[in-house]
Protein backbone atom coordinates (compact mmCIF):
# COMPACT_ATOMS: atom_id res chain seq x y z
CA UNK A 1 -0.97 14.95 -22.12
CA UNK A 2 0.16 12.55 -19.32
CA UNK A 3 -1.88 9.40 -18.43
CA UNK A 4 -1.77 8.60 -14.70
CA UNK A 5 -2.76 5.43 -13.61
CA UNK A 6 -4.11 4.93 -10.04
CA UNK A 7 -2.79 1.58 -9.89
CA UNK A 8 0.34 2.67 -9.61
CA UNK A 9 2.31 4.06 -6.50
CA UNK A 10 5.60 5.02 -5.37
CA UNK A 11 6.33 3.32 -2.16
CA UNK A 12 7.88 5.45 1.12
CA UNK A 13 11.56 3.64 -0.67
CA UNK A 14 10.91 4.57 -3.75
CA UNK A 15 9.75 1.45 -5.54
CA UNK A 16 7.29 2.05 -8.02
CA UNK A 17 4.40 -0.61 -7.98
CA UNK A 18 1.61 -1.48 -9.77
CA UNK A 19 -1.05 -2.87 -6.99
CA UNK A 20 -3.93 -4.08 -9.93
CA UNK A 21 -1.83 -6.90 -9.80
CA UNK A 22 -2.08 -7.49 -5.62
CA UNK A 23 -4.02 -9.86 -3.40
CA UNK A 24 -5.80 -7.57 -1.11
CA UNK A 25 -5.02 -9.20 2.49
CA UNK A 26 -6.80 -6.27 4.29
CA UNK A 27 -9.19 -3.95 3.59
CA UNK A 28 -10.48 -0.94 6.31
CA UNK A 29 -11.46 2.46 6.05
CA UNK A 30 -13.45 5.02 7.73
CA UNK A 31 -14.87 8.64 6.43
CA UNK A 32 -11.43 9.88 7.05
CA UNK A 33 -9.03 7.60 5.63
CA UNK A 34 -8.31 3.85 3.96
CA UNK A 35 -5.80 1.05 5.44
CA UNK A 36 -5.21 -1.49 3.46
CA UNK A 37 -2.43 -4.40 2.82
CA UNK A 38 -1.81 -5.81 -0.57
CA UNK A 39 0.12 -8.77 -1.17
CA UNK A 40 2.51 -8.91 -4.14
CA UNK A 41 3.60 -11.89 -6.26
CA UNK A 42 6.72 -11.28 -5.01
CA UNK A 43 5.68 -12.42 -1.88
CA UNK A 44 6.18 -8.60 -0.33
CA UNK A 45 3.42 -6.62 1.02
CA UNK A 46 2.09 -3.24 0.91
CA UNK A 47 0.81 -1.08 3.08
CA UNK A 48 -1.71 1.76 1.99
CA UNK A 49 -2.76 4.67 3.70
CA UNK A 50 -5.02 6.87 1.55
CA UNK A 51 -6.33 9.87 3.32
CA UNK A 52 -9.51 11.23 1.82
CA UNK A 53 -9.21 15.16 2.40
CA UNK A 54 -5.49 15.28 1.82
CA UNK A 55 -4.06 12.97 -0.71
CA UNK A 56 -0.81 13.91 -0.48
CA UNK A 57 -0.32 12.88 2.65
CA UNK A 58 -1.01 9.46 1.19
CA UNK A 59 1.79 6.80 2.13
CA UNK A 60 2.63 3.26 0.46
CA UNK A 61 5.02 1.40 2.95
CA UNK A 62 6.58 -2.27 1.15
CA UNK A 63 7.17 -4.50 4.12
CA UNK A 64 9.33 -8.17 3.24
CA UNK A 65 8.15 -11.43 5.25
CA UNK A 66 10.83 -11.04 8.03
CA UNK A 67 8.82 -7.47 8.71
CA UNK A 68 5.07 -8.87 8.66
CA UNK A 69 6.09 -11.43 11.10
CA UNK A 70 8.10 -8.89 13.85
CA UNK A 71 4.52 -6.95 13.22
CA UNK A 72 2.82 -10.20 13.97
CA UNK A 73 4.45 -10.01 17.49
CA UNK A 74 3.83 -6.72 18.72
């Protein structure tokens, strides 16, 4: 029997993270889906998009510094 933990997620690169050990930066959601950034010790960040009635479709996006700060300026 396999043990999955919800913790951890396989980012859109294919880094495999464990966010119980995050600083949630941001936290929305609506009754259709869930956006929120996680900061790692590492100094990266996460983005989460959890979609309620399709979790498949759920996407984990690691962004560096350099990338948080060109969002910053959109």
């Amino acid at each position: 029997m396999m043990t999955i933990n919800p913790e951890v997620v396989v980012t859109t690169c294919g880094r495999e993270l464990n966010l119980s050990n995050t600083e949630l930066v941001i936290e929305r959601s609506n009754s259709l889906f869930s956006y929120n950034i996680h900061k790692l010790q590492s100094g990266e960040y996460i983005i989460a998009e959890k979609f309620y009635a399709n979790p498949f479709n759920n996407r984990y996006i690691l962004l560096n510094d350099e990338q948080i700060e060109l969002l910053k300026n959109l």
